[in-house]
N, C-alpha and C. Protein backbone atom coordinates (compact mmCIF):
# COMPACT_ATOMS: atom_id res chain seq x y z
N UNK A 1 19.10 17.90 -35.09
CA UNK A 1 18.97 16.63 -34.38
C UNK A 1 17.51 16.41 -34.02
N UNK A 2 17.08 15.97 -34.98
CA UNK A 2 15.63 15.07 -34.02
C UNK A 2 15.33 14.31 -33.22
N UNK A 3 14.40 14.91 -32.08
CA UNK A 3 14.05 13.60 -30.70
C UNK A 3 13.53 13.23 -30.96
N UNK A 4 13.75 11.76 -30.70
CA UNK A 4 13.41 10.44 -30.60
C UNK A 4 12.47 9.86 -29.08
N UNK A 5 11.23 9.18 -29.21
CA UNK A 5 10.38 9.28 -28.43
C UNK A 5 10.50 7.41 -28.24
N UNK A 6 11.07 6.93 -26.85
CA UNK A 6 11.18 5.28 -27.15
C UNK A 6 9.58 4.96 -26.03
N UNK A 7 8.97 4.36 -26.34
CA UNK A 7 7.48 3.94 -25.84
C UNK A 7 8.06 3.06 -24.74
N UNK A 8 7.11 3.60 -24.16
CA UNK A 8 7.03 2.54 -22.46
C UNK A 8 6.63 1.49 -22.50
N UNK A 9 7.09 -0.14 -22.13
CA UNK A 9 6.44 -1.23 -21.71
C UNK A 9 5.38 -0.79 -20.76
N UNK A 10 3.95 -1.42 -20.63
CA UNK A 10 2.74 -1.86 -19.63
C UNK A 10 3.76 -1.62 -18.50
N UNK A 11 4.63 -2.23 -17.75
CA UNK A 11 4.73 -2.79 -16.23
C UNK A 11 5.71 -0.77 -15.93
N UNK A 12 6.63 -0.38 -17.32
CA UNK A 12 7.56 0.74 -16.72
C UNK A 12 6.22 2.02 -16.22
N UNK A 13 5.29 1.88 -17.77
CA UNK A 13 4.35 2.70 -17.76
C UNK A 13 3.59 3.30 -16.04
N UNK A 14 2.76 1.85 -15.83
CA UNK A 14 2.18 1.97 -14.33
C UNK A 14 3.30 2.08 -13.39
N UNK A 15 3.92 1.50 -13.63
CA UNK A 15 5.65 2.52 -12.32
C UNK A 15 5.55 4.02 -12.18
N UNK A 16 5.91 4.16 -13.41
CA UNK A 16 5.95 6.34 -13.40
C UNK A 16 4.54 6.75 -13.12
N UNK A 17 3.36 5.74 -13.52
CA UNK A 17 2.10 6.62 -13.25
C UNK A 17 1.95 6.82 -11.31
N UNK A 18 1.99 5.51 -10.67
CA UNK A 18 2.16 5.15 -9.17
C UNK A 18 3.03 6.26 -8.72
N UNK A 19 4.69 6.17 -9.35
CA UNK A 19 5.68 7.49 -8.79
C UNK A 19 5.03 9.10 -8.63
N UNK A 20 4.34 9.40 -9.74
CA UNK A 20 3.88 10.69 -10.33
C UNK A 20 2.85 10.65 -8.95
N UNK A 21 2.27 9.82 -8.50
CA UNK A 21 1.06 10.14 -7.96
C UNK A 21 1.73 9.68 -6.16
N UNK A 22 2.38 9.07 -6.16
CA UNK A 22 3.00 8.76 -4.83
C UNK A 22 3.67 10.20 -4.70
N UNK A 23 4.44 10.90 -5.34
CA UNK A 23 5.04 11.99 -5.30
C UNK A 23 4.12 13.52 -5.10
N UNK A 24 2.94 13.18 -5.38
CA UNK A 24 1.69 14.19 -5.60
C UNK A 24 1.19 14.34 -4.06
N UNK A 25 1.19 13.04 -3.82
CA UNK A 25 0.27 12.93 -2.51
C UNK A 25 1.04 13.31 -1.07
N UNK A 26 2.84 13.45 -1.43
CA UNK A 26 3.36 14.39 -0.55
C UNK A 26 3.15 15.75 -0.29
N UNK A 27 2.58 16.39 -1.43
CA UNK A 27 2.46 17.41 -1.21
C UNK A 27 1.38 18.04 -1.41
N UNK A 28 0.15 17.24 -1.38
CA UNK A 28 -1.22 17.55 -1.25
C UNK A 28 -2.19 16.95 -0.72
N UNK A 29 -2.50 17.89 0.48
CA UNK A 29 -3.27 16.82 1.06
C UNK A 29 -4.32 16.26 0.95
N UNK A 30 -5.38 17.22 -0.12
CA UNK A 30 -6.63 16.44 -0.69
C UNK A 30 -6.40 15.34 -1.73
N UNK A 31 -5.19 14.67 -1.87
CA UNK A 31 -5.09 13.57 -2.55
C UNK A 31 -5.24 12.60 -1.75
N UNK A 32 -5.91 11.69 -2.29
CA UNK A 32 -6.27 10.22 -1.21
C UNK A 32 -5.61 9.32 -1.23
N UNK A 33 -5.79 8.18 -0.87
CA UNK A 33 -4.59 7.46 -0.49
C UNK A 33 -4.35 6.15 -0.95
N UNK A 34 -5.08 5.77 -2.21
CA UNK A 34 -4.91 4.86 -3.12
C UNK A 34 -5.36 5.70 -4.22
N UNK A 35 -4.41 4.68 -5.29
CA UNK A 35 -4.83 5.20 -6.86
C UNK A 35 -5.13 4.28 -7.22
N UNK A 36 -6.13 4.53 -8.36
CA UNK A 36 -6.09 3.45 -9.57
C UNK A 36 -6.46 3.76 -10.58
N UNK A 37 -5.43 2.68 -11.00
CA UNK A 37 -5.09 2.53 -12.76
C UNK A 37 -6.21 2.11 -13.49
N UNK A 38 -6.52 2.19 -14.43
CA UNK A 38 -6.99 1.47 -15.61
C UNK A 38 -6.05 1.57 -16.65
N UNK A 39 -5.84 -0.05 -17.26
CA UNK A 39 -5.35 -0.22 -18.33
C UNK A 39 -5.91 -1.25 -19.18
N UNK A 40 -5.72 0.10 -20.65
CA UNK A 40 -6.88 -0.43 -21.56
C UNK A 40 -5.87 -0.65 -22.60
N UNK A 41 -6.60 -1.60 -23.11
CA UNK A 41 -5.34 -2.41 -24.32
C UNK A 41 -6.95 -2.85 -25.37
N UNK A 42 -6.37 -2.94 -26.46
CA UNK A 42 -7.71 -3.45 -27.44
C UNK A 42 -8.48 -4.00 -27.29
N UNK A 43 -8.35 -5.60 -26.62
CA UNK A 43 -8.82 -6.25 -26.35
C UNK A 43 -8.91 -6.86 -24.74
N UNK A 44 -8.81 -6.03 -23.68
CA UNK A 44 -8.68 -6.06 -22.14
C UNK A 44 -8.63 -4.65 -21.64
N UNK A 45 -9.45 -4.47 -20.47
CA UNK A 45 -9.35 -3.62 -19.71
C UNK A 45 -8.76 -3.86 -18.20
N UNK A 46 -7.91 -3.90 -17.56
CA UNK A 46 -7.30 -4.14 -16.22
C UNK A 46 -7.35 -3.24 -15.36
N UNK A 47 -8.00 -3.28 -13.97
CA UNK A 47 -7.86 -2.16 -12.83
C UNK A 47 -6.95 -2.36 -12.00
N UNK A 48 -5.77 -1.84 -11.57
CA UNK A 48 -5.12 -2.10 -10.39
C UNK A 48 -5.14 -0.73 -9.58
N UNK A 49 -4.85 -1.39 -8.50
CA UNK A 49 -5.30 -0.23 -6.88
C UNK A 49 -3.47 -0.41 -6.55
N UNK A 50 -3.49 0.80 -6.18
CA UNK A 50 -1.98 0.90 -5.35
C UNK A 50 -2.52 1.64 -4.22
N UNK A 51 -1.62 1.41 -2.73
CA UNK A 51 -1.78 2.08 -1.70
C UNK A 51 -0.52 3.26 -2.09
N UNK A 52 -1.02 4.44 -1.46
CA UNK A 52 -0.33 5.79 -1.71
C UNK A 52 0.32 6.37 -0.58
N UNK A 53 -0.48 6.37 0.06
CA UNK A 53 0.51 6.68 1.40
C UNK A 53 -0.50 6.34 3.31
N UNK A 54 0.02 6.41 3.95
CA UNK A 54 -0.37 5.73 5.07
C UNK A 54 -0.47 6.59 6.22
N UNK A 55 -0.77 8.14 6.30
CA UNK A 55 0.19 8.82 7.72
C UNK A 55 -2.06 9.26 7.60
């Protein structure tokens, strides 16, 4: 049986990247408290900032 690899849409992609890193920053505290993305596509580069956590 061969696995099969189904590619992420842009919007699921930056979800799991935000989760991965919202989930990081529980348990470390030299992680800071916004992330950001870059997303690079051929012809566009986009930055978005997420807040990470607040305490």
């Amino acid at each position: 049986m061969a696995d099969t690899i189904t590619p992420l849409s842009e919007p699921e992609a930056v979800d799991l990247v935000n989760t991965v890193f919202a989930s990081a920053t529980e348990r470390d505290i030299y992680t800071g408290y916004k992330l950001e993305i870059m997303i690079l596509k051929p012809d566009d580069i986009r930055t978005e900032v997420m807040e990470l956590r607040k305490d």
